[in-house]
N, C-alpha and C. Protein backbone atom coordinates (compact mmCIF):
# COMPACT_ATOMS: atom_id res chain seq x y z
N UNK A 1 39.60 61.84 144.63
CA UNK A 1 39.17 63.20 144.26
C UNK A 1 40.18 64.21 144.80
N UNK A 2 40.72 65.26 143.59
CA UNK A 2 41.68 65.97 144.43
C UNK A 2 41.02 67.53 144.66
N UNK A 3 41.62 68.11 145.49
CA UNK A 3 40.48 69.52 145.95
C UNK A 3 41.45 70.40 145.63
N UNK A 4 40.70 71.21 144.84
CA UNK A 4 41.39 72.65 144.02
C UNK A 4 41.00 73.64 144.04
N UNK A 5 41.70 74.92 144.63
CA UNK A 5 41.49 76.14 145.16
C UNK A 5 40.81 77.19 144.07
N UNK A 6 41.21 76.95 142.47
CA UNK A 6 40.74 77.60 141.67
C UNK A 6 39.30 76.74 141.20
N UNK A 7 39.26 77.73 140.51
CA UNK A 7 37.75 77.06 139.73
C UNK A 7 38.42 77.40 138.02
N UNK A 8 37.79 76.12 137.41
CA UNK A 8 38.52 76.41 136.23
C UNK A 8 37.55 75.96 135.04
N UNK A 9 37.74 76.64 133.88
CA UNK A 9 37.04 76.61 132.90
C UNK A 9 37.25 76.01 131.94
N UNK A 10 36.19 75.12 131.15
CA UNK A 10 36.37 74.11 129.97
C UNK A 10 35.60 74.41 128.99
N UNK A 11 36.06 73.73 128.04
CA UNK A 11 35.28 74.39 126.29
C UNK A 11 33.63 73.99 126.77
N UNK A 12 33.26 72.80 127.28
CA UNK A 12 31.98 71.88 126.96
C UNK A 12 31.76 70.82 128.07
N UNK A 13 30.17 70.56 128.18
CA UNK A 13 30.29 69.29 129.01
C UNK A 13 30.66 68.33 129.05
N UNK A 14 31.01 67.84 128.07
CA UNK A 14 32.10 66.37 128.39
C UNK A 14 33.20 66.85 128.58
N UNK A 15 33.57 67.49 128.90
CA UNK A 15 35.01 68.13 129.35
C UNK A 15 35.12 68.22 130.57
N UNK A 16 33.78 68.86 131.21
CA UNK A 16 33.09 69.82 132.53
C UNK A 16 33.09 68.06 133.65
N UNK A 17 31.91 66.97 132.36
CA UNK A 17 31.80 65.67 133.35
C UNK A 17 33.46 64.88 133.39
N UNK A 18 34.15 64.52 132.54
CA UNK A 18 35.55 64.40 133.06
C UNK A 18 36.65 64.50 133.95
N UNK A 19 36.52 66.33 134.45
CA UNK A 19 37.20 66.60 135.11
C UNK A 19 36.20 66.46 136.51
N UNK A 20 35.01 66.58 136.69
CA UNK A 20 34.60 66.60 137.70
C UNK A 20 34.52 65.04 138.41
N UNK A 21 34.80 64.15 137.54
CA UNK A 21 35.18 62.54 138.36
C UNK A 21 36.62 62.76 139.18
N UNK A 22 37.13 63.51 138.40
CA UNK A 22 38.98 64.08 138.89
C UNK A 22 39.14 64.69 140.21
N UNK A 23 38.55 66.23 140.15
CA UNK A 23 38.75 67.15 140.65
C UNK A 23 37.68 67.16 141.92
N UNK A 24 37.84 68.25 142.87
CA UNK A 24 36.26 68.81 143.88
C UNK A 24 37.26 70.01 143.20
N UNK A 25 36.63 70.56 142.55
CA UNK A 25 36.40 72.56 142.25
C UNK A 25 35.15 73.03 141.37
N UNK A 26 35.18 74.27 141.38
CA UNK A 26 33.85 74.72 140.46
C UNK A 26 34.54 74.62 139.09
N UNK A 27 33.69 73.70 138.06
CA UNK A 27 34.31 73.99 137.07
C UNK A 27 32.90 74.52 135.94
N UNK A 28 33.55 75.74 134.92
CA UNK A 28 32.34 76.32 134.33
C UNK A 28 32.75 76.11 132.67
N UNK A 29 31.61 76.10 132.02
CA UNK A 29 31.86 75.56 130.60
C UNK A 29 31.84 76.87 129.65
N UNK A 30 32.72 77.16 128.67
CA UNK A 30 32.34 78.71 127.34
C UNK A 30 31.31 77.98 126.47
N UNK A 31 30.85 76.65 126.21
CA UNK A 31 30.25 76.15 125.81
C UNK A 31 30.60 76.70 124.24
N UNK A 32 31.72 76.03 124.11
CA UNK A 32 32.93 76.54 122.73
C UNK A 32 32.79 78.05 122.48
N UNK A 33 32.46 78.43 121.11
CA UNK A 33 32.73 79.35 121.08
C UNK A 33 31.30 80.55 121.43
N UNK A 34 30.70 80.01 122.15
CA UNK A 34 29.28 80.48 122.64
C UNK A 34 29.89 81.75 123.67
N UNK A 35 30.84 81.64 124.62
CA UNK A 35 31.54 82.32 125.29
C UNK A 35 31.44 84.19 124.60
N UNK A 36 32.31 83.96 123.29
CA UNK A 36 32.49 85.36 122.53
C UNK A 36 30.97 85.75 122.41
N UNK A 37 29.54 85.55 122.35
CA UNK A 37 28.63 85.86 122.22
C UNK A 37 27.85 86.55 124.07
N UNK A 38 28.37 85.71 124.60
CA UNK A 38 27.59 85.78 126.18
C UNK A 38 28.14 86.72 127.11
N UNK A 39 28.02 87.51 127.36
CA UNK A 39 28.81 88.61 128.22
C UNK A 39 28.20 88.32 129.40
N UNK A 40 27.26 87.55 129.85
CA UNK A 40 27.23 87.41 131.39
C UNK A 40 27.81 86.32 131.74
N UNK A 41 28.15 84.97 130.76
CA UNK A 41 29.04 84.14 131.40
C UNK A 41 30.47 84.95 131.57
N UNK A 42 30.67 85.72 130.59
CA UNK A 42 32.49 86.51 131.15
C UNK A 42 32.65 87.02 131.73
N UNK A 43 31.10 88.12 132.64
CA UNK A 43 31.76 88.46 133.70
C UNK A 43 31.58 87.57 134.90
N UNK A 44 30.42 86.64 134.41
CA UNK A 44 30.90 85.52 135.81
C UNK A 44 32.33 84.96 136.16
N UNK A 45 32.85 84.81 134.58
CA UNK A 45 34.38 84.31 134.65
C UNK A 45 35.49 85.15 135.18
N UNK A 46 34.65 86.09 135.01
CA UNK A 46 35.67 87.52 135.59
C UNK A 46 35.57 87.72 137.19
N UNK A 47 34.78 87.36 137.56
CA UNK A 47 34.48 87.45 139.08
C UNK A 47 34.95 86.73 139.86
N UNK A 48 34.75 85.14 139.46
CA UNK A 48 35.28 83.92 139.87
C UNK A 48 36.89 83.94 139.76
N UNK A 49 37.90 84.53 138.63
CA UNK A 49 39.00 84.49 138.44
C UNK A 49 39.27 85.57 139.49
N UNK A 50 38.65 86.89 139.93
CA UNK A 50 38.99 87.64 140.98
C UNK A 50 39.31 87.05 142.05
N UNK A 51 38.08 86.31 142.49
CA UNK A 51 37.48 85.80 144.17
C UNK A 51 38.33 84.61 144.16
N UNK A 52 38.51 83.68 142.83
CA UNK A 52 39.35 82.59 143.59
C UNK A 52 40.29 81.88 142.27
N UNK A 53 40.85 83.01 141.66
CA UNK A 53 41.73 82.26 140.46
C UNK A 53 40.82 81.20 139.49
N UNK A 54 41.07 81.75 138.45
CA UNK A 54 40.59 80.86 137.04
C UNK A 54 41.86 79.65 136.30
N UNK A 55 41.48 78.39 136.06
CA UNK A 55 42.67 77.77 135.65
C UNK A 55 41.82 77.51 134.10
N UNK A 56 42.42 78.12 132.81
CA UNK A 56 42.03 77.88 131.70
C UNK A 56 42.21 76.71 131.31
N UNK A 57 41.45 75.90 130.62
CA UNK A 57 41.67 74.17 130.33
C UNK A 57 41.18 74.16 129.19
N UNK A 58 41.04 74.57 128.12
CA UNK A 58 40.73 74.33 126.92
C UNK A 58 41.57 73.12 126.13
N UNK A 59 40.91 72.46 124.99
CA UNK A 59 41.63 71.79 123.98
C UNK A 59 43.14 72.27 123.48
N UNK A 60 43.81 71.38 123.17
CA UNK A 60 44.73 71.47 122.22
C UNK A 60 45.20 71.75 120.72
N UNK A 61 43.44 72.11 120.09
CA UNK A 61 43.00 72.34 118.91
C UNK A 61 43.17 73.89 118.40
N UNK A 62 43.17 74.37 117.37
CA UNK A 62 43.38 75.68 116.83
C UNK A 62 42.01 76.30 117.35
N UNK A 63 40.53 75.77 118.00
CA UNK A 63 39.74 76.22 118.51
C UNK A 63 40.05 76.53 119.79
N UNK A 64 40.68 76.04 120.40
CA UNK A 64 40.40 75.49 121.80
C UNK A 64 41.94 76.87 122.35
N UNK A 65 42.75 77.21 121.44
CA UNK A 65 43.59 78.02 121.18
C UNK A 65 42.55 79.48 121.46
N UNK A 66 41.77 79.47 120.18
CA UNK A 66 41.06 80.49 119.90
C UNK A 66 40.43 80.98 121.29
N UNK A 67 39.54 80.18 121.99
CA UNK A 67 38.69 80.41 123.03
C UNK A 67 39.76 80.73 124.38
N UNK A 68 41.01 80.52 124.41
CA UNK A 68 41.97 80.37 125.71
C UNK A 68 42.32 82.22 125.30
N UNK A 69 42.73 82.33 124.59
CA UNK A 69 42.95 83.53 123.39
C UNK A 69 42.30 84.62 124.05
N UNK A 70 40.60 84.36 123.95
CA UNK A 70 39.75 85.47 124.00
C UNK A 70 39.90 85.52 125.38
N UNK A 71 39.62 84.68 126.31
CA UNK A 71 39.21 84.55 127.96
C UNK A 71 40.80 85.45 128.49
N UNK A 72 41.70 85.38 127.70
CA UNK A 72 42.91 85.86 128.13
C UNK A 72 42.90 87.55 127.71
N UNK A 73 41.95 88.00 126.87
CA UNK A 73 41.93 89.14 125.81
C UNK A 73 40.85 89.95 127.21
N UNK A 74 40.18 89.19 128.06
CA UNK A 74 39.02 89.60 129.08
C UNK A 74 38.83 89.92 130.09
N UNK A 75 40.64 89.14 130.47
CA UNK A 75 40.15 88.61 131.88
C UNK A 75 41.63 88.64 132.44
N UNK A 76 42.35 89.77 133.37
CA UNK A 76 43.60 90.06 133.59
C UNK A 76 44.59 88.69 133.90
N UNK A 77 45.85 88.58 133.48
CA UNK A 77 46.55 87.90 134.16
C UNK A 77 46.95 87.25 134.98
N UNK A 78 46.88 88.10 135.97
CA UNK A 78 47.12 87.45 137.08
C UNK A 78 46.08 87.06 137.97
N UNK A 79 45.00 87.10 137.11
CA UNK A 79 43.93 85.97 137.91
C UNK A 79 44.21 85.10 137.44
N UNK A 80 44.62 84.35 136.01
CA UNK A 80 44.73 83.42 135.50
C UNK A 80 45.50 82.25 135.40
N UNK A 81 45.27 80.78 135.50
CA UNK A 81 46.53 79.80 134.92
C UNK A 81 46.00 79.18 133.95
N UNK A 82 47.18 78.55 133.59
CA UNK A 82 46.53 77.94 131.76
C UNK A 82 47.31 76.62 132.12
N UNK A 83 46.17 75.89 132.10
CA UNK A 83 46.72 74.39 131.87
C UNK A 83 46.69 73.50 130.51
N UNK A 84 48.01 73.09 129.91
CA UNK A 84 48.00 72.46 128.66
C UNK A 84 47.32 70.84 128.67
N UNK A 85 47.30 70.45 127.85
CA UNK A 85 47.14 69.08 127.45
C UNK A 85 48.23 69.03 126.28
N UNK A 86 48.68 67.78 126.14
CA UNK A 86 49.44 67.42 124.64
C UNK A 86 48.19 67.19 123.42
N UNK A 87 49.12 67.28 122.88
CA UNK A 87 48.62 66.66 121.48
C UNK A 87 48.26 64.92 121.44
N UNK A 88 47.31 64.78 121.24
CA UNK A 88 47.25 63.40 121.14
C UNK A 88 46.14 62.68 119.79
N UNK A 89 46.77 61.85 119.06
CA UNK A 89 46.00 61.49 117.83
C UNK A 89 44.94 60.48 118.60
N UNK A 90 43.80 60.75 118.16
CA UNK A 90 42.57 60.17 118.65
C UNK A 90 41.44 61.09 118.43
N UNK A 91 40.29 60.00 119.02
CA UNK A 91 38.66 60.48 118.96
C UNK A 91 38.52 59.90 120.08
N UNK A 92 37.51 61.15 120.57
CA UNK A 92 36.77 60.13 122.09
C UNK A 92 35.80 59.62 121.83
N UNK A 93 35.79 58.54 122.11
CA UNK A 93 34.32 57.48 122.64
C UNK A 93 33.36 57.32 122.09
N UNK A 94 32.58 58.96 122.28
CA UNK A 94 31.43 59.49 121.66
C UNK A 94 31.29 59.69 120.83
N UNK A 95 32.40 59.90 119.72
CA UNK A 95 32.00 60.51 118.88
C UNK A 95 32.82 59.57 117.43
N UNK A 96 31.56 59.63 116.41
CA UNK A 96 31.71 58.70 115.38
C UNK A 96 33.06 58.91 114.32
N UNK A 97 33.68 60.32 114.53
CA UNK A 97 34.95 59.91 114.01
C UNK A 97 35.53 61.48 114.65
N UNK A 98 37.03 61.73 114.49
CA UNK A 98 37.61 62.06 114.79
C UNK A 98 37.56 64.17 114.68
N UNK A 99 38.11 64.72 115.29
CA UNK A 99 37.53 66.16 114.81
C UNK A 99 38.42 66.66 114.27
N UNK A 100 38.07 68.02 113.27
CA UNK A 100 39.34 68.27 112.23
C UNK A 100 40.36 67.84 112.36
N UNK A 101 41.19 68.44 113.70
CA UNK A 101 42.71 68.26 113.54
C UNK A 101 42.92 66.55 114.02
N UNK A 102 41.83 65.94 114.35
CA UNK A 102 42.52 64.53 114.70
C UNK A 102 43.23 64.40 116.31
N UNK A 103 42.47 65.26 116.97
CA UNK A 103 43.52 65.03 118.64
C UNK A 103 42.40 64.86 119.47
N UNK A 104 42.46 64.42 120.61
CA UNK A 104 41.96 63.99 121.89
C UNK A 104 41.91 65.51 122.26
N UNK A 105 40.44 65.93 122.49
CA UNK A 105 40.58 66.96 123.44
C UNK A 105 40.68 66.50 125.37
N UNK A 106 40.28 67.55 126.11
CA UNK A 106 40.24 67.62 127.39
C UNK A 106 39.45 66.49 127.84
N UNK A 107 38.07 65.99 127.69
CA UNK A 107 37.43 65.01 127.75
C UNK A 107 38.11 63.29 127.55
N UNK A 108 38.86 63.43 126.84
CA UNK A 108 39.48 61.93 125.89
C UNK A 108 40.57 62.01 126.92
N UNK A 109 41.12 62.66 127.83
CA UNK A 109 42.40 62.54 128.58
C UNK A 109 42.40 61.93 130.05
N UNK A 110 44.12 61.07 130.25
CA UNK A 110 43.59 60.20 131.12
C UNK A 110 43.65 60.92 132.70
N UNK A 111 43.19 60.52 133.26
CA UNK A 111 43.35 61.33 135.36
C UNK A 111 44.75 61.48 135.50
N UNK A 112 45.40 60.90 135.24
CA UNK A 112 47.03 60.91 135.28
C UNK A 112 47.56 62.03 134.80
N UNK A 113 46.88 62.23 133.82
CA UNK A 113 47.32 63.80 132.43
C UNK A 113 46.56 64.58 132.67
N UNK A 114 45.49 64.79 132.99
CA UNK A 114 45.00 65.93 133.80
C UNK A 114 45.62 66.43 134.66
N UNK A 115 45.86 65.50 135.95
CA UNK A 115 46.26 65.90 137.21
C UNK A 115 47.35 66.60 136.89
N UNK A 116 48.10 65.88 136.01
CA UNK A 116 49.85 66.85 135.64
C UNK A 116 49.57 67.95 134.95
N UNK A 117 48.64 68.37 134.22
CA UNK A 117 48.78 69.43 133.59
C UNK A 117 48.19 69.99 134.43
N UNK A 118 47.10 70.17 135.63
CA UNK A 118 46.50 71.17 136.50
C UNK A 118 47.82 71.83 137.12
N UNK A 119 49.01 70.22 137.42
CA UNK A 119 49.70 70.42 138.62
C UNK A 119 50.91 71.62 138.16
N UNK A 120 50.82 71.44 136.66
CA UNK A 120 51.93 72.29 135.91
C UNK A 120 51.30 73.75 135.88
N UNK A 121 50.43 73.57 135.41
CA UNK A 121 50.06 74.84 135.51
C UNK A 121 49.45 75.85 136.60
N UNK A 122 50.24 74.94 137.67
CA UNK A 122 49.86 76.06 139.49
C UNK A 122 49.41 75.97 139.96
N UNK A 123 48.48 74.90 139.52
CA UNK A 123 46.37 74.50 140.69
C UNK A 123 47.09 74.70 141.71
N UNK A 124 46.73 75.16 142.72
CA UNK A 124 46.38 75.43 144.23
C UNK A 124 46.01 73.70 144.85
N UNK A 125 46.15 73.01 144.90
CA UNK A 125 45.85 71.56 145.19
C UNK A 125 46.31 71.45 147.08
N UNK A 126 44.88 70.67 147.60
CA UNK A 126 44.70 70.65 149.27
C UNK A 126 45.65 70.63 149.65
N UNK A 127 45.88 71.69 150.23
CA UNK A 127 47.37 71.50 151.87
C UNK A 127 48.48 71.89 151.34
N UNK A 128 48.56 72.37 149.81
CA UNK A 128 49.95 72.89 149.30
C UNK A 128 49.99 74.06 149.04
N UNK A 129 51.37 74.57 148.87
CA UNK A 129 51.62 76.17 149.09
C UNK A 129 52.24 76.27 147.36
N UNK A 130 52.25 76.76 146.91
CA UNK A 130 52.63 77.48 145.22
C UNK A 130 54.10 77.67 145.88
N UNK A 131 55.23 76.87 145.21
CA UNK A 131 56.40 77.47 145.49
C UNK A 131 56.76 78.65 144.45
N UNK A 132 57.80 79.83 145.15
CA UNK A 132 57.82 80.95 144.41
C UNK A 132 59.54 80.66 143.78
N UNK A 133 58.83 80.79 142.28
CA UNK A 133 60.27 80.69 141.56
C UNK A 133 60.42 82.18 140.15
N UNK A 134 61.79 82.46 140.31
CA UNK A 134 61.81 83.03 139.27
C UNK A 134 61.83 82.97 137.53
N UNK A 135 60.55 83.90 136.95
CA UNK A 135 59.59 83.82 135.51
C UNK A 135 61.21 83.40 134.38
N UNK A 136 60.40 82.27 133.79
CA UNK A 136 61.68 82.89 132.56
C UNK A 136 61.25 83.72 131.83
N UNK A 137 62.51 84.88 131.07
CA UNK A 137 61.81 85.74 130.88
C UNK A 137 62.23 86.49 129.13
N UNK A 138 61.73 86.75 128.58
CA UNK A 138 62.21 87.33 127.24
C UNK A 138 63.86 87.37 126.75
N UNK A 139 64.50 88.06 127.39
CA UNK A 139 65.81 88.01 127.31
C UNK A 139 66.07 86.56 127.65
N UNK A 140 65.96 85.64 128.24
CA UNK A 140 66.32 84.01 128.45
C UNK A 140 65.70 83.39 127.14
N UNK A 141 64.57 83.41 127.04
CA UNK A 141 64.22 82.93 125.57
C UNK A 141 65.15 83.59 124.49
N UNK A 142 65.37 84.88 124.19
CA UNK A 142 66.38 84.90 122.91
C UNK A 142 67.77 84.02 123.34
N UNK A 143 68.48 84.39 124.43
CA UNK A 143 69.43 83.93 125.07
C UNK A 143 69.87 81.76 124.55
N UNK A 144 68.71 81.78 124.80
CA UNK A 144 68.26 80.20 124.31
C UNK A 144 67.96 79.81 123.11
N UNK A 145 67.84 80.95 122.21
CA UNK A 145 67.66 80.98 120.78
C UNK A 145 65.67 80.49 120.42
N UNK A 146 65.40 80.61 121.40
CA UNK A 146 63.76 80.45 120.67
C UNK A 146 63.55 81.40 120.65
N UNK A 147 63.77 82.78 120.51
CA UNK A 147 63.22 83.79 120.09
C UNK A 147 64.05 85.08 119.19
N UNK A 148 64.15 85.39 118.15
CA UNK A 148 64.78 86.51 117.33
C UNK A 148 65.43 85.86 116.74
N UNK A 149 66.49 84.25 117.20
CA UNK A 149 67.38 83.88 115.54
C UNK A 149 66.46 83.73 114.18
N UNK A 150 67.54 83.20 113.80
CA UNK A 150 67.64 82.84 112.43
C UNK A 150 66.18 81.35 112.27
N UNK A 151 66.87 80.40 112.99
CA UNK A 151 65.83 78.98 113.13
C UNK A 151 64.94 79.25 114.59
N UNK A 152 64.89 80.25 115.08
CA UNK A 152 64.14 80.25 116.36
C UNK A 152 63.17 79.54 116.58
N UNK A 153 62.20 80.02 115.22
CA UNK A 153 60.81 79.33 115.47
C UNK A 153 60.56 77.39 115.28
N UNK A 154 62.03 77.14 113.99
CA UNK A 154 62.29 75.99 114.08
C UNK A 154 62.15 74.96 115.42
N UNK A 155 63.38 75.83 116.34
CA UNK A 155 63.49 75.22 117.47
C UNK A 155 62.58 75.41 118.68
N UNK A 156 61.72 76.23 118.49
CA UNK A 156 60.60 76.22 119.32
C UNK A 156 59.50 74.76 118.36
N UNK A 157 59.20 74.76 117.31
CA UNK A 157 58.63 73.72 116.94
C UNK A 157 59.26 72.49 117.63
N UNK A 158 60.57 72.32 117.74
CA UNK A 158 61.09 70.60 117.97
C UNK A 158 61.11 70.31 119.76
N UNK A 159 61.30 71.62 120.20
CA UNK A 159 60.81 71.91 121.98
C UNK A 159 59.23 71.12 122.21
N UNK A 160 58.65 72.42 121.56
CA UNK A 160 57.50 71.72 121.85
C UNK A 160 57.00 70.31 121.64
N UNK A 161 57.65 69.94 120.65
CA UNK A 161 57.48 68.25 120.03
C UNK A 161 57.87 67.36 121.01
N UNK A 162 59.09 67.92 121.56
CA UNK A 162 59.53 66.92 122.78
C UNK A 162 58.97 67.20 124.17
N UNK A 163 58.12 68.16 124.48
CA UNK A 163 57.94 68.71 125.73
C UNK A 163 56.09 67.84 125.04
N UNK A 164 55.53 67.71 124.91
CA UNK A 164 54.52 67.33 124.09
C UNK A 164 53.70 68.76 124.34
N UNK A 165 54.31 69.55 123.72
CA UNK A 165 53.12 70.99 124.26
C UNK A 165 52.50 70.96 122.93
N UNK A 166 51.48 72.02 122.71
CA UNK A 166 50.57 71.95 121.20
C UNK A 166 51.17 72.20 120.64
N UNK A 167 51.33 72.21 118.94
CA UNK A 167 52.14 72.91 118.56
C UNK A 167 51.59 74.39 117.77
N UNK A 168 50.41 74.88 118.05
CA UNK A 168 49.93 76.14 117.74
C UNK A 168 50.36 77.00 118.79
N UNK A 169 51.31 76.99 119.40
CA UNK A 169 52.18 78.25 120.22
C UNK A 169 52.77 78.84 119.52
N UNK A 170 52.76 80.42 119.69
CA UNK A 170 53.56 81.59 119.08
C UNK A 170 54.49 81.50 120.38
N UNK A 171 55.68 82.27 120.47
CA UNK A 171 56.56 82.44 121.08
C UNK A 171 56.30 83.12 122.62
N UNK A 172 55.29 84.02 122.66
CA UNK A 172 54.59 84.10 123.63
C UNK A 172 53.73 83.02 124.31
N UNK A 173 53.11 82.99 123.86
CA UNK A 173 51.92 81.69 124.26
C UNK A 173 53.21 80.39 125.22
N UNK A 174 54.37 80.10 123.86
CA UNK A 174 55.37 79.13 124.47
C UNK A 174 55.78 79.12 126.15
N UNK A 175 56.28 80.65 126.13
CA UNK A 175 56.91 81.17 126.75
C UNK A 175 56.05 81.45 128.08
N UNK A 176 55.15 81.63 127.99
CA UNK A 176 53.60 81.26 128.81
C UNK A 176 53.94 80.06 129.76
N UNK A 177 53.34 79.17 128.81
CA UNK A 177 53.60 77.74 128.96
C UNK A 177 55.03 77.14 129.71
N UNK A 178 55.96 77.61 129.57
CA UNK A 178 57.04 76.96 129.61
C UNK A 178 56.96 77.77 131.53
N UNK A 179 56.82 78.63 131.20
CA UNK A 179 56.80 79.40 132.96
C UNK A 179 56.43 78.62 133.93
N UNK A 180 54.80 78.10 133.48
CA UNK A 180 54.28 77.22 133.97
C UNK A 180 54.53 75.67 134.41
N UNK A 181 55.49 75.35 133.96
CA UNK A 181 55.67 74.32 134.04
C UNK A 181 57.42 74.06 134.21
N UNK A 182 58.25 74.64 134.16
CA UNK A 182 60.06 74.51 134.00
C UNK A 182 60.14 75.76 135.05
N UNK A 183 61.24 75.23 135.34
CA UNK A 183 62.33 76.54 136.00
C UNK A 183 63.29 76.91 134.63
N UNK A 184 63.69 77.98 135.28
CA UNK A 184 65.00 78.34 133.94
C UNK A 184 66.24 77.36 133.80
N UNK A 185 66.76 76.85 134.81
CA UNK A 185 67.77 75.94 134.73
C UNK A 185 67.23 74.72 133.84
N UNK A 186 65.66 73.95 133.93
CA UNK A 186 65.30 72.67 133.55
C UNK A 186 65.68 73.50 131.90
N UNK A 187 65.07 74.30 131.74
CA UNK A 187 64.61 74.74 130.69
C UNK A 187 65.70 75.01 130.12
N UNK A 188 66.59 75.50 130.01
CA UNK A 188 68.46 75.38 129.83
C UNK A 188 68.71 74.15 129.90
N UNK A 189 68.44 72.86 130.49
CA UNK A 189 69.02 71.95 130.39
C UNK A 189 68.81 71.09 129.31
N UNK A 190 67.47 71.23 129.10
CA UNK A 190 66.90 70.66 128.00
C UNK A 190 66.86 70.85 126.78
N UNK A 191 67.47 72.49 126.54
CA UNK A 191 67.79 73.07 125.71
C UNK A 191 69.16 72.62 125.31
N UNK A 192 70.03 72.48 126.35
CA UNK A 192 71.84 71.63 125.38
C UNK A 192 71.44 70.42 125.16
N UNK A 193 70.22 69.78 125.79
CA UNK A 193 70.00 67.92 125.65
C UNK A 193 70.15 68.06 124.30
N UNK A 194 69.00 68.90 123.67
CA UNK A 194 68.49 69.06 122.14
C UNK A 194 69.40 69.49 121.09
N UNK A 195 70.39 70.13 121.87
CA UNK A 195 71.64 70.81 120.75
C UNK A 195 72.58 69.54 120.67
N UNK A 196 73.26 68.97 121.71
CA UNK A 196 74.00 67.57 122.09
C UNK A 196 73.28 66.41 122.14
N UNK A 197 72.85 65.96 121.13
CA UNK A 197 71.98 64.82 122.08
C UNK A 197 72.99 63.81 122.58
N UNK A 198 74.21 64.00 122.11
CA UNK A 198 74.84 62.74 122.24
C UNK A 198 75.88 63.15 123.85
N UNK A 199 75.75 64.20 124.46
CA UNK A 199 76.24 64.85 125.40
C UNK A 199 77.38 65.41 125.33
């Protein structure tokens, strides 16, 4: 069991029982899109992201997008971290066939892929300190061509393909994401891998 300083939020209870075999933190459910209707669960979410940081954990789905979306539309910044999951083709367990888009949400994922995506996206995890690095930042993204060329958005599609991030990121959202998880140098490096593959 690993112990986590934030408390973090999931679409649903099989999401909520998953991570809690994983984790010791408070974790609270939007109970999908029930969230946009309930204004006393958001300002609970709002309180909790004050008093002790919120880590967003939603699906990888164009829903699960939607609901990360709103909680972000609610609930300032810098209370917040956003932890990804990949894309993954599957159905969990429970359920008799697969959901629209065909991916494994938060629930269907293994302790291994959790833990890395909490760990990417900043969890506070027992006895460790958040090392402080500098954001990549708008000007580095055009600089790198994912943002304003010609194929930008191209090459943000084939990034994300290889980074296994979702691929319903806008250039923001990416750029989000990528903070979270790269320094600017990885993130440059990986960027000539993709231009050279052959070095």
């Amino acid at each position: 069991m690993v112990k986590i300083q934030e408390a973090i939020v999931v679409e649903g209870r099989y999401d909520k029982n998953t991570l809690s075999q994983i984790v010791d933190a408070p974790i609270l459910e939007t109970a999908g899109f029930g969230i946009f209707r309930d204004r006393e669960k958001m300002n609970l979410l709002r309180k909790v992201a004050e008093k002790r940081g919120l880590i967003v954990f939603t699906d990888s789905d164009g829903a699960g997008f939607v609901i990360r979306n709103h909680i972000k539309s609610a609930i300032p910044g810098k209370y917040l971290k956003h932890a990804y999951i990949p894309d993954i083709p599957g159905k969990e367990r429970r359920k008799a066939a697969p959901g629209k888009e065909g991916k494994l949400g938060v629930e269907g994922m293994s302790r291994e892929i959790i833990l890395e995506a909490l760990q990417r996206a900043g969890a506070t995890m027992e006895g460790e300190a958040s090392p402080v690095k500098r954001d990549i930042t708008k000007q580095d993204f055009m600089a790198l061509g994912l943002s304003g060329g010609a194929n930008a958005s191209e090459k943000r599609r084939e990034l994300a393909k290889k980074l296994g991030l979702p691929e319903h990121m806008n250039a923001n959202a990416m750029l989000e994401a990528l903070n979270l998880l790269y320094t600017l140098d990885e993130l440059t490096a990986m960027i000539e891998t993709m231009e050279n593959p052959n070095g």
